[in-house]
N, C-alpha and C. Protein backbone atom coordinates (compact mmCIF):
# COMPACT_ATOMS: atom_id res chain seq x y z
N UNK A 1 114.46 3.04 22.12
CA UNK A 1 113.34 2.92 23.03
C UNK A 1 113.25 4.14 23.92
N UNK A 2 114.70 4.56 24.21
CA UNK A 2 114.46 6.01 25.27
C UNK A 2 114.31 7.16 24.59
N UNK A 3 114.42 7.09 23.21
CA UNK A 3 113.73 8.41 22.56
C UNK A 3 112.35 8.59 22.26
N UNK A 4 111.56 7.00 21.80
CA UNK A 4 109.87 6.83 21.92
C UNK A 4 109.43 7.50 23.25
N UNK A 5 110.20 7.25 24.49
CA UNK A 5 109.78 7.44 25.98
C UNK A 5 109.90 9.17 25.78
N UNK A 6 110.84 9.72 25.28
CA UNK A 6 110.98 10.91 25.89
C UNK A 6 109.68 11.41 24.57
N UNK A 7 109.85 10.88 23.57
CA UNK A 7 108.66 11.54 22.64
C UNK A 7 107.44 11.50 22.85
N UNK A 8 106.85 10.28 23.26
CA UNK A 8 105.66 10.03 24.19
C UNK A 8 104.80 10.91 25.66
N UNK A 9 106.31 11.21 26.34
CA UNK A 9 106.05 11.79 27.13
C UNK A 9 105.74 13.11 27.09
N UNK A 10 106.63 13.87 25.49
CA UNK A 10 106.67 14.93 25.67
C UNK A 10 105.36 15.42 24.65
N UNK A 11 104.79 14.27 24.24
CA UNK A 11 103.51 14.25 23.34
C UNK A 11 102.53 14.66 23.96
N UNK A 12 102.24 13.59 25.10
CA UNK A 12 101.37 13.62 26.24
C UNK A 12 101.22 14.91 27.27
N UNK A 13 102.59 15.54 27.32
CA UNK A 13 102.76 16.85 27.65
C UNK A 13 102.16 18.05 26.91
N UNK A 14 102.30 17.97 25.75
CA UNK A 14 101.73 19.03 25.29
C UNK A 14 100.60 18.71 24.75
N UNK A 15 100.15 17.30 24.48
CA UNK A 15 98.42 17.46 24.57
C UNK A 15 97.76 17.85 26.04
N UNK A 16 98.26 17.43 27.25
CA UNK A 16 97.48 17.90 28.62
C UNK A 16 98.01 19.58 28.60
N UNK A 17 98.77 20.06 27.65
CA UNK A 17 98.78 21.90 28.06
C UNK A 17 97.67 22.30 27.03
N UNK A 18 97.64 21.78 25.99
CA UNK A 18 96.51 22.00 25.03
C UNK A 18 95.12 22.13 25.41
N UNK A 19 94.78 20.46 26.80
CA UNK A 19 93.65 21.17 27.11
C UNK A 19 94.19 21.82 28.21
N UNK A 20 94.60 21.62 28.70
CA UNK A 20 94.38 23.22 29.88
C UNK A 20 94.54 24.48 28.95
N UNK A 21 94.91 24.78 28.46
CA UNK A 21 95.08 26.11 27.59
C UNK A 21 93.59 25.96 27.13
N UNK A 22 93.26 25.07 26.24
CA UNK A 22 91.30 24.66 26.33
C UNK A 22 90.45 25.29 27.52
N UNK A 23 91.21 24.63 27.99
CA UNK A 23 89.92 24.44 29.12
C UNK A 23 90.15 25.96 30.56
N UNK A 24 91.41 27.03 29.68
CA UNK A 24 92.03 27.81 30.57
C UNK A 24 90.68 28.88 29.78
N UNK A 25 90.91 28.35 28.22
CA UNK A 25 90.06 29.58 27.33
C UNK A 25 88.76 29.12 27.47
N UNK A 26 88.37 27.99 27.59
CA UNK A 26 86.74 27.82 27.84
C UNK A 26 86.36 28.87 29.03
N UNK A 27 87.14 28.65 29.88
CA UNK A 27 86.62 29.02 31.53
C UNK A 27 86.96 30.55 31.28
N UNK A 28 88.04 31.43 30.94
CA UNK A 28 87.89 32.91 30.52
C UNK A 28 86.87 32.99 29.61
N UNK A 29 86.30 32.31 28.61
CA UNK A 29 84.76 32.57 28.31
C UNK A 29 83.83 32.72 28.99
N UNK A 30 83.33 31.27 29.50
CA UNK A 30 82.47 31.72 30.52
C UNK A 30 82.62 32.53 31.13
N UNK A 31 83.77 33.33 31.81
CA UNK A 31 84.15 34.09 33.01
C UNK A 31 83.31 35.68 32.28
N UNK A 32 83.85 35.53 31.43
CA UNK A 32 83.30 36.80 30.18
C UNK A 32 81.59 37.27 30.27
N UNK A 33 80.92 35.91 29.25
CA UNK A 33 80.09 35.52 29.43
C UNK A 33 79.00 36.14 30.69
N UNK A 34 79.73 35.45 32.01
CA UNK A 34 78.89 35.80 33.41
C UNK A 34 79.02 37.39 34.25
N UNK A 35 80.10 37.64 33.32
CA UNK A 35 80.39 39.35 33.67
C UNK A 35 79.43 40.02 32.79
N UNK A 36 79.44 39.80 31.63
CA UNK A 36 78.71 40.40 31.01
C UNK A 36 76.93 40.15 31.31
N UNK A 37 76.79 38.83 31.78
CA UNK A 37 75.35 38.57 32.47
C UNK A 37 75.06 39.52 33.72
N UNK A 38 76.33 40.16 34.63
CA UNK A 38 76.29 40.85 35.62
C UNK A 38 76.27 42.01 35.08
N UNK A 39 76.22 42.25 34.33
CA UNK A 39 76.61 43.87 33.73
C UNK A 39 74.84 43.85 33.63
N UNK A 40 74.09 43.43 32.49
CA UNK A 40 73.13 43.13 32.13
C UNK A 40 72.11 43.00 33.42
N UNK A 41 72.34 42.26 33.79
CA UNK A 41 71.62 41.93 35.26
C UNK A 41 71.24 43.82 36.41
N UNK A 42 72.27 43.74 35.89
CA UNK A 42 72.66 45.31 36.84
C UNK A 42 71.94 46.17 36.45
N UNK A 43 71.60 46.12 35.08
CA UNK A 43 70.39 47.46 34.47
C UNK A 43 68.56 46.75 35.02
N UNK A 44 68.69 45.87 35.44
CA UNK A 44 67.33 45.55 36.08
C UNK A 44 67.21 45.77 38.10
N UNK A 45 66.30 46.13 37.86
CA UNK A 45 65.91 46.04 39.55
C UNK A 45 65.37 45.15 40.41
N UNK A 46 65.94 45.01 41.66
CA UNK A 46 65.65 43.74 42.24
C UNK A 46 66.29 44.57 44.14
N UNK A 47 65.25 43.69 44.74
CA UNK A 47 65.29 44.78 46.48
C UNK A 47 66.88 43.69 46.87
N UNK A 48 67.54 45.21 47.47
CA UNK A 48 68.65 45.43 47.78
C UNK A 48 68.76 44.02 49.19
N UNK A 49 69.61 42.93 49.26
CA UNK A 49 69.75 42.41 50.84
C UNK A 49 69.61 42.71 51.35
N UNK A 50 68.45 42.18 52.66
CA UNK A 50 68.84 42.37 54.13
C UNK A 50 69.98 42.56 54.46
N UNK A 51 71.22 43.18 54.95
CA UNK A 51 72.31 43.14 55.51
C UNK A 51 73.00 43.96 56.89
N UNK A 52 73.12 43.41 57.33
CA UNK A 52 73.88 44.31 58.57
C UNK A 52 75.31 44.50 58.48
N UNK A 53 75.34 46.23 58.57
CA UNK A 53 77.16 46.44 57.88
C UNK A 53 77.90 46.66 59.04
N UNK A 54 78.65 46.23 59.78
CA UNK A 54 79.74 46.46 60.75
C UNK A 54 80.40 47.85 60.68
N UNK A 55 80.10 48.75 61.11
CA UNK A 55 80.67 50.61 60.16
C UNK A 55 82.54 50.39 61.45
N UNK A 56 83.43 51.30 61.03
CA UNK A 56 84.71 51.46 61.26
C UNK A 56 84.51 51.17 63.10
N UNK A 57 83.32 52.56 63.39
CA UNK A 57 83.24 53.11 64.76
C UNK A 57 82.69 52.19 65.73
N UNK A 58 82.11 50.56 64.93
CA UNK A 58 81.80 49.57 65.81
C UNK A 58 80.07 50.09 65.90
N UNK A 59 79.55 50.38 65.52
CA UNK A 59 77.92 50.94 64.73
C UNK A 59 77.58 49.92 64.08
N UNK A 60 76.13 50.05 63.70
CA UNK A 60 75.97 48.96 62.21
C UNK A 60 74.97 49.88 61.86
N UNK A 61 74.82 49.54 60.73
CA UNK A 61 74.31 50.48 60.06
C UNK A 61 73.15 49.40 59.01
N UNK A 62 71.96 49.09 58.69
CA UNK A 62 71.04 47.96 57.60
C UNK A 62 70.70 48.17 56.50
N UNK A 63 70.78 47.26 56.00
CA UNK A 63 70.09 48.42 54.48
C UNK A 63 68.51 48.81 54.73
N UNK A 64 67.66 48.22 55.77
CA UNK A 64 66.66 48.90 55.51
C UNK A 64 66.80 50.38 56.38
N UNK A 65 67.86 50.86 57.46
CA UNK A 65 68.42 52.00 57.82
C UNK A 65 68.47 52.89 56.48
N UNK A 66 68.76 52.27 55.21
CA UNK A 66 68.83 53.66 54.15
C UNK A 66 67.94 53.76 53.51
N UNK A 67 66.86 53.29 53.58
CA UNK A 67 65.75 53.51 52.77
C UNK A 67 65.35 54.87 52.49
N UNK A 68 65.07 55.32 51.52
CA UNK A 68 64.70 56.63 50.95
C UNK A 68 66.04 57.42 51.19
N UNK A 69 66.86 56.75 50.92
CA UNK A 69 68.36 57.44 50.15
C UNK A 69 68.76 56.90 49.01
N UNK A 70 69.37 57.79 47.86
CA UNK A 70 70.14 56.93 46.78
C UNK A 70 71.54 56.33 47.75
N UNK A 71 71.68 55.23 47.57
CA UNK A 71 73.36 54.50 48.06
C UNK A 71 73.56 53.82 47.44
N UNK A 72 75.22 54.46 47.44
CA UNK A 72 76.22 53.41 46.55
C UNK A 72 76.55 52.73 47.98
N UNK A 73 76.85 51.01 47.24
CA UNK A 73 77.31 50.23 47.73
C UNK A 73 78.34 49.56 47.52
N UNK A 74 80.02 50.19 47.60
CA UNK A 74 80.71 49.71 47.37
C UNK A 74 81.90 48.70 47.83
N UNK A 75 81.89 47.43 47.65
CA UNK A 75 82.31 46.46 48.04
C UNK A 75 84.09 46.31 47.48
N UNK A 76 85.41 46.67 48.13
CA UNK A 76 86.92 47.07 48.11
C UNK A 76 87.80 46.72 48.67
N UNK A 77 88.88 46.94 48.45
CA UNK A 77 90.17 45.94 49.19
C UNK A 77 90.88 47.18 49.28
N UNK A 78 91.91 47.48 50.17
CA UNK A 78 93.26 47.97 50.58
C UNK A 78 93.95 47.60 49.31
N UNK A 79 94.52 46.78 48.84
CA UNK A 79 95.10 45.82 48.16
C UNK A 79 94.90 45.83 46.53
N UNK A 80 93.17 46.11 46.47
CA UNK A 80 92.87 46.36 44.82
C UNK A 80 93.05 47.95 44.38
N UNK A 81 93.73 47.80 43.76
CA UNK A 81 94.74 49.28 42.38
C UNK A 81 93.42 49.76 42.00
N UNK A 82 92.56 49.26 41.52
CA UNK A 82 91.62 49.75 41.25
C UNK A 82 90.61 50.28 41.96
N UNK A 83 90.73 49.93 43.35
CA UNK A 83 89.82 50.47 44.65
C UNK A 83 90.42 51.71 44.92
N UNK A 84 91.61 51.76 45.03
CA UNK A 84 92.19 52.90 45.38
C UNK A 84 92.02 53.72 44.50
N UNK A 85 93.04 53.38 43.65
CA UNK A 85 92.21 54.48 42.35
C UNK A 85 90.98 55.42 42.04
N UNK A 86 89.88 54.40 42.57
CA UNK A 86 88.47 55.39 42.10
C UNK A 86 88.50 55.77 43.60
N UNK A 87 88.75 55.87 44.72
CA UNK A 87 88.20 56.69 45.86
C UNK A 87 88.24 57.66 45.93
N UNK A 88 88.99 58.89 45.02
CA UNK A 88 88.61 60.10 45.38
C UNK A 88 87.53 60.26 44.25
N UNK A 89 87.46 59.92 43.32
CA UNK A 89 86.09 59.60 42.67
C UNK A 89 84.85 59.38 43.55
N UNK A 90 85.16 58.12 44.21
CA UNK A 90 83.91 58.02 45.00
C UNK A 90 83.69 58.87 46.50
N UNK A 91 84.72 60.14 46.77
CA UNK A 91 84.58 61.05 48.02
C UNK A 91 83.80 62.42 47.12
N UNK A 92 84.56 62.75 45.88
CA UNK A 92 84.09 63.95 45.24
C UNK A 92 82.50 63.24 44.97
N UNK A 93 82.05 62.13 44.29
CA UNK A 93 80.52 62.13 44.18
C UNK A 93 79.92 62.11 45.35
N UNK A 94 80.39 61.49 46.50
CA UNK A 94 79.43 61.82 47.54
C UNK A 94 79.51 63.15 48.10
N UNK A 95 80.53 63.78 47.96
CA UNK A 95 80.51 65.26 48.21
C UNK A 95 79.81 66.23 47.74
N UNK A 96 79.64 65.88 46.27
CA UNK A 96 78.65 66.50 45.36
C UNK A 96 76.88 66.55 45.40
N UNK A 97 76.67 65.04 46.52
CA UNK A 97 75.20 64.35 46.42
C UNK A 97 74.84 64.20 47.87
N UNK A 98 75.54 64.39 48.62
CA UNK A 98 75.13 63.92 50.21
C UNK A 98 73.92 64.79 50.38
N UNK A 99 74.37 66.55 50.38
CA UNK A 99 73.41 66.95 50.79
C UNK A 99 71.78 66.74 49.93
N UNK A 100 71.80 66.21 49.17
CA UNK A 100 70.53 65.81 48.61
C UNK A 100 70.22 64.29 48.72
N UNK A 101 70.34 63.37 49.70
CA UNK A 101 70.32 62.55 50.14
C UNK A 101 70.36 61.39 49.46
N UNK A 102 71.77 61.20 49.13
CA UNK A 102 73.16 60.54 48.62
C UNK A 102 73.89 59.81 49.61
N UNK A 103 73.91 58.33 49.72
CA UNK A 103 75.07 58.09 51.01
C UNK A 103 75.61 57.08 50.33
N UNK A 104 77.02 56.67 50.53
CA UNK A 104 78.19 55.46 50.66
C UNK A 104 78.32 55.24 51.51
N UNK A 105 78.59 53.94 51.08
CA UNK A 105 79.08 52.78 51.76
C UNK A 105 79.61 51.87 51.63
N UNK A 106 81.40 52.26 52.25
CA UNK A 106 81.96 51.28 51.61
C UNK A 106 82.27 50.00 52.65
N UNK A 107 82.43 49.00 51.52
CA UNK A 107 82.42 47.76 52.11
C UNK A 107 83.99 47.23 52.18
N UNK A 108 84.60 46.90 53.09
CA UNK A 108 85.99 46.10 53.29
C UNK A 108 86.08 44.52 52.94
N UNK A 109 86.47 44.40 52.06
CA UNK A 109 86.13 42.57 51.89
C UNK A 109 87.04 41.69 53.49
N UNK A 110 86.40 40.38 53.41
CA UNK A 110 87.03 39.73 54.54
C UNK A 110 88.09 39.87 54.71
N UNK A 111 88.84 39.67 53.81
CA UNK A 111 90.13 38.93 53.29
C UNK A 111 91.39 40.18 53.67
N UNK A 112 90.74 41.73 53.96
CA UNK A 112 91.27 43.28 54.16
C UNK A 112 91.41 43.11 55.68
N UNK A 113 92.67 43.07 55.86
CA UNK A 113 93.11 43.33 57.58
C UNK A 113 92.22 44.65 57.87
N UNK A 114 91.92 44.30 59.06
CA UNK A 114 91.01 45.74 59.62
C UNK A 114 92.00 46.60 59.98
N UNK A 115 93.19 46.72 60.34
CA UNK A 115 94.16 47.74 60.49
C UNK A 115 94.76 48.38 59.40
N UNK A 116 94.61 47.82 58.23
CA UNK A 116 94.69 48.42 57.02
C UNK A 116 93.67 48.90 56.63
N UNK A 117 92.20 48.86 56.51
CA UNK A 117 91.26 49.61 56.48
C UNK A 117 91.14 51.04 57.30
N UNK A 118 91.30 51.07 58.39
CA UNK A 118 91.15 51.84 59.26
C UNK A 118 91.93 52.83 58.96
N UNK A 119 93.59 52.30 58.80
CA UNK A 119 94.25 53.37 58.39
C UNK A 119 94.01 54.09 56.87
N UNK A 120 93.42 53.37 55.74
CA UNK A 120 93.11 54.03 54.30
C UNK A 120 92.22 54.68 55.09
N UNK A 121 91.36 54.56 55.67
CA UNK A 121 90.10 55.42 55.81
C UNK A 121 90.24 56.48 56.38
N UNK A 122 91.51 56.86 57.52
CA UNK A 122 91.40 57.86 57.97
C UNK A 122 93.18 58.47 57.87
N UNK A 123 93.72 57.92 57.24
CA UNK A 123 94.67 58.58 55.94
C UNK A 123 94.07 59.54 55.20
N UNK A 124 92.91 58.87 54.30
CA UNK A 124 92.44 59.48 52.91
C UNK A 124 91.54 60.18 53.92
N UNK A 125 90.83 60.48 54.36
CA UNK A 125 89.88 61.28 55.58
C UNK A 125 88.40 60.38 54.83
N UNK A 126 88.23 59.39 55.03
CA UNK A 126 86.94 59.37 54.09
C UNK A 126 85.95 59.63 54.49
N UNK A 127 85.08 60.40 54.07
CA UNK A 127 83.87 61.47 54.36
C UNK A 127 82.52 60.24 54.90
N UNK A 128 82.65 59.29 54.09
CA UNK A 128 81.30 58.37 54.24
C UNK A 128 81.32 56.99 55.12
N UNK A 129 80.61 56.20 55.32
CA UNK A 129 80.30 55.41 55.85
C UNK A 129 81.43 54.30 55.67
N UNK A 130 81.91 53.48 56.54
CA UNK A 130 83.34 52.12 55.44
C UNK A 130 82.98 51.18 56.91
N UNK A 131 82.62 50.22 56.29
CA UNK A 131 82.42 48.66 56.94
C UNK A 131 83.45 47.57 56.46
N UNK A 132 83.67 46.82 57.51
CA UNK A 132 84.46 45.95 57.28
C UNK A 132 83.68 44.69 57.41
N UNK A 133 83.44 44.04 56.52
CA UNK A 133 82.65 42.62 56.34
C UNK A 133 83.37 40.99 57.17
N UNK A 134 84.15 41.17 58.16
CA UNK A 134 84.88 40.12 58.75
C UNK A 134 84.46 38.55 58.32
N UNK A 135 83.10 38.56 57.89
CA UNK A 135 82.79 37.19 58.59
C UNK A 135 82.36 37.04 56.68
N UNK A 136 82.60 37.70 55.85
CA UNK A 136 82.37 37.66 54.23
C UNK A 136 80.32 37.50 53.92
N UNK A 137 79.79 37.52 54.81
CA UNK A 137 78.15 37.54 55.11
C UNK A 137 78.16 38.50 54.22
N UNK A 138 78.78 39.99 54.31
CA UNK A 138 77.77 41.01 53.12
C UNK A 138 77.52 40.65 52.04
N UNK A 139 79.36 40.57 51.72
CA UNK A 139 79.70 40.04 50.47
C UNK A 139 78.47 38.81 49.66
N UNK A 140 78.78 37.61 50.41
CA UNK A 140 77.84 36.84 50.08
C UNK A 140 76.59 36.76 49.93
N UNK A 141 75.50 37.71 50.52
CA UNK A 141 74.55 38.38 50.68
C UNK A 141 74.92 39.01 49.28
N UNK A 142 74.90 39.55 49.08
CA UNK A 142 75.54 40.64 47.69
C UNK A 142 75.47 40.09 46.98
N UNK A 143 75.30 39.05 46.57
CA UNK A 143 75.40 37.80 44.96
C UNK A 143 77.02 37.51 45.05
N UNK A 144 77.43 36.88 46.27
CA UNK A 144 78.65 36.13 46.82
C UNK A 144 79.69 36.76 45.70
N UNK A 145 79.98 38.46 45.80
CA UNK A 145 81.17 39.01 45.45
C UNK A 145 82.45 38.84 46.08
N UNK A 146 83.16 38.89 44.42
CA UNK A 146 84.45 38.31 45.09
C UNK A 146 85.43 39.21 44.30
N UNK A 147 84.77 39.88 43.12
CA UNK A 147 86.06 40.62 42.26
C UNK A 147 85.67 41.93 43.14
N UNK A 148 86.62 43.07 43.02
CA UNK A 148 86.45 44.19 43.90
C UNK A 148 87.25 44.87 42.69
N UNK A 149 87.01 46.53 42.14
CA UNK A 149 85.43 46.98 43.03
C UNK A 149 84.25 46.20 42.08
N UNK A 150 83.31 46.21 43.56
CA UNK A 150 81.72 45.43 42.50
C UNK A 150 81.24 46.72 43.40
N UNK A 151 80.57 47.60 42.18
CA UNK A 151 79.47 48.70 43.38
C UNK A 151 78.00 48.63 42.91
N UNK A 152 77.01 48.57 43.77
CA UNK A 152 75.59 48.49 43.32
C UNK A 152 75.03 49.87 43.77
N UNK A 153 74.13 50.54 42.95
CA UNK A 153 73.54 51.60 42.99
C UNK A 153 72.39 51.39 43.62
N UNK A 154 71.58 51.90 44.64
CA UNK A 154 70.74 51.25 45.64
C UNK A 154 69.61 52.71 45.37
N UNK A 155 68.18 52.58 44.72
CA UNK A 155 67.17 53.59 44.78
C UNK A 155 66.86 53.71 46.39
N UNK A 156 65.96 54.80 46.02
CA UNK A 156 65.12 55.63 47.74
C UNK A 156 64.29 54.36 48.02
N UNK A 157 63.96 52.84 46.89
CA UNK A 157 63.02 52.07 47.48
C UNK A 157 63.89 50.97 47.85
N UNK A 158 64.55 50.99 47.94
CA UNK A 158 66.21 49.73 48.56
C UNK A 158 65.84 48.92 47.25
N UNK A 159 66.36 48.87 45.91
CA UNK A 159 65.99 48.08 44.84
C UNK A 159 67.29 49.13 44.10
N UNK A 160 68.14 47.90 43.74
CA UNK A 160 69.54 47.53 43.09
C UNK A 160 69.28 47.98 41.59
N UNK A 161 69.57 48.96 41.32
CA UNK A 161 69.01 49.76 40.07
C UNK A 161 70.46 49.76 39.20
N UNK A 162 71.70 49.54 39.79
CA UNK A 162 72.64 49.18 38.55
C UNK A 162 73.54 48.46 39.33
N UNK A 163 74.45 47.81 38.52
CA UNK A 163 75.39 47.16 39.10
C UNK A 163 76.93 46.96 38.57
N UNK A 164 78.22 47.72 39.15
CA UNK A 164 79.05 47.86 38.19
C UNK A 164 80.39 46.85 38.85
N UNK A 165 80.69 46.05 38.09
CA UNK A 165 82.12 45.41 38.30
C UNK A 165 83.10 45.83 37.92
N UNK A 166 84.11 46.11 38.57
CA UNK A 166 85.22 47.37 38.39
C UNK A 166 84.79 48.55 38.44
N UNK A 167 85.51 49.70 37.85
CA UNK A 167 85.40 51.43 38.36
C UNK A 167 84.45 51.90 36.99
N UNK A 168 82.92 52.51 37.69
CA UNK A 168 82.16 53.18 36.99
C UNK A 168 82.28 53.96 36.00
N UNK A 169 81.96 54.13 35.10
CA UNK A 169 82.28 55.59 34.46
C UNK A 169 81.00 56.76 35.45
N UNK A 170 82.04 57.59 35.94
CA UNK A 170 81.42 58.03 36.91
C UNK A 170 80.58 59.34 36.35
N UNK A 171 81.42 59.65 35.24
CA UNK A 171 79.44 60.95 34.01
C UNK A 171 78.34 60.09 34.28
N UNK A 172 78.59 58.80 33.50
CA UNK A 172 77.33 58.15 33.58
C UNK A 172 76.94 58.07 34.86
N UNK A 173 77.50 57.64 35.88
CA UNK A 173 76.73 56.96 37.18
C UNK A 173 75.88 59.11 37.87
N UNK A 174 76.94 59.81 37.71
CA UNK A 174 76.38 60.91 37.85
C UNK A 174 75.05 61.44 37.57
N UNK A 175 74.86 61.09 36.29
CA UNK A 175 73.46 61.53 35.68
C UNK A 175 72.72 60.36 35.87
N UNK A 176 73.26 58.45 36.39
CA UNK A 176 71.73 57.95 37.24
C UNK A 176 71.54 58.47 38.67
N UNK A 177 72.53 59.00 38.98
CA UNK A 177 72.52 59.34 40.52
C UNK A 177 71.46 60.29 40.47
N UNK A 178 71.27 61.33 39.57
CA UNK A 178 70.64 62.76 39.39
C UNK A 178 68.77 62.30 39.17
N UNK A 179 69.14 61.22 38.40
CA UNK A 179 67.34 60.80 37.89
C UNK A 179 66.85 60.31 39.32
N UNK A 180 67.91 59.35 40.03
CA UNK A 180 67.81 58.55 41.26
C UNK A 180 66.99 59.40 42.34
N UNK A 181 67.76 60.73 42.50
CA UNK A 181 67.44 61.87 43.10
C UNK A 181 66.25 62.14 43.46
N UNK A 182 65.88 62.44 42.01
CA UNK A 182 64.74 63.39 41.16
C UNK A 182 63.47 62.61 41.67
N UNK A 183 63.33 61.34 41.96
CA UNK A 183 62.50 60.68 42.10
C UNK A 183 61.75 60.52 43.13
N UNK A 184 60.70 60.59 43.65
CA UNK A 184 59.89 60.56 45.09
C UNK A 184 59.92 59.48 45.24
C-alpha cells in the first residue's frame, strides 16, 4: 500500500511538472509572440505620450518640449547588462546627431535607486538628458514597459516611428536617425 502511495504521488508529481513545463512553454510562446507584436508594432507610427520626465537636475523636461527633434527614448536600469552595455553606443550616437537636432533621453526605471543613477550618470559623464521615473507613470505611459532596454525612436512630429526591445542594431537605427533628420 506504501509503494501505490509513493507511486501515486510521485505520478501526480510529475504530471503537475508536465503542465507547468506546459504551461511554462505556452506562456514563453506567447511571451515570443507579443515581442514580436512589439517589434512589428514599432515599424508603425503612433503620437509619442504626454509625459513629464523628472531630468537628474530636478527640471522636467515633456515630450511636447521636444517636438521638432528626432529623440531617442530610452527606458534602463543600473542593474540591466544590457543597459550598460549599449551606453557608450547610445553617448557616441548622440554625439554624432545632437548638433543636427538629435536628443536622448534616458529613462531610470522605478525600481533604479536614484543614487545609483546619479552616480552611472556622472561616472560615465553622460552627455544627454537621464530621468528617473520614481512613481513608474513614464514607464506606464510608454505601453507599461517593464523589460529594459525598451527604446522608442520619437520623429520632429512626436510620433513613435520605431520601437526596439533590447539593444538596437545601432547601423540600422543610424541610417533611421539620418532619414529622421532629413525630414522637415
Amino acid at each position: 500500500m506504501q509503494s501505490l502511495f509513493f507511486s501515486d504521488l510521485s505520478y501526480r508529481t510529475l504530471a503537475a511538472h508536465r503542465r507547468g513545463a506546459s504551461e511554462g512553454l505556452r506562456r514563453l510562446a506567447l511571451g515570443l509572440v507579443c515581442a514580436a507584436g512589439l517589434v512589428l508594432a514599432g515599424c508603425s507610427q503612433s503620437a509619442a505620450p504626454a509625459s513629464t520626465f523628472v531630468l537628474l537636475d530636478g527640471t522636467q523636461q515633456t515630450t511636447q518640449d521636444l517636438r521638432g527633434k528626432v529623440v531617442l527614448v530610452n527606458f534602463w536600469a543600473t542593474s540591466c547588462v544590457t543597459c550598460v552595455a549599449e551606453m557608450p553606443e547610445l553617448v557616441s550616437t548622440y554625439e554624432k546627431y545632437r548638433s543636427r537636432g538629435y536628443e536622448t533621453l534616458a529613462v531610470a526605471m522605478s525600481y533604479d535607486p536614484p543614487s545609483y543613477v546619479v552616480n552611472f550618470a556622472e561616472t560615465r559623464k553622460l552627455p544627454f538628458k537621464v530621468a528617473i521615473d520614481n512613481t513608474g507613470a513614464v514607464a506606464k505611459a510608454w505601453g507599461d514597459v517593464r523589460i529594459t532596454p525598451t527604446t522608442y525612436l520619437v520623429n520632429k512630429r512626436g510620433e513613435i516611428v520605431r520601437t526596439y526591445v533590447g539593444a538596437p542594431d545601432f547601423a540600422q537605427l543610424h541610417q533611421l536617425i539620418e532619414q529622421l533628420l532629413a525630414e522637415s
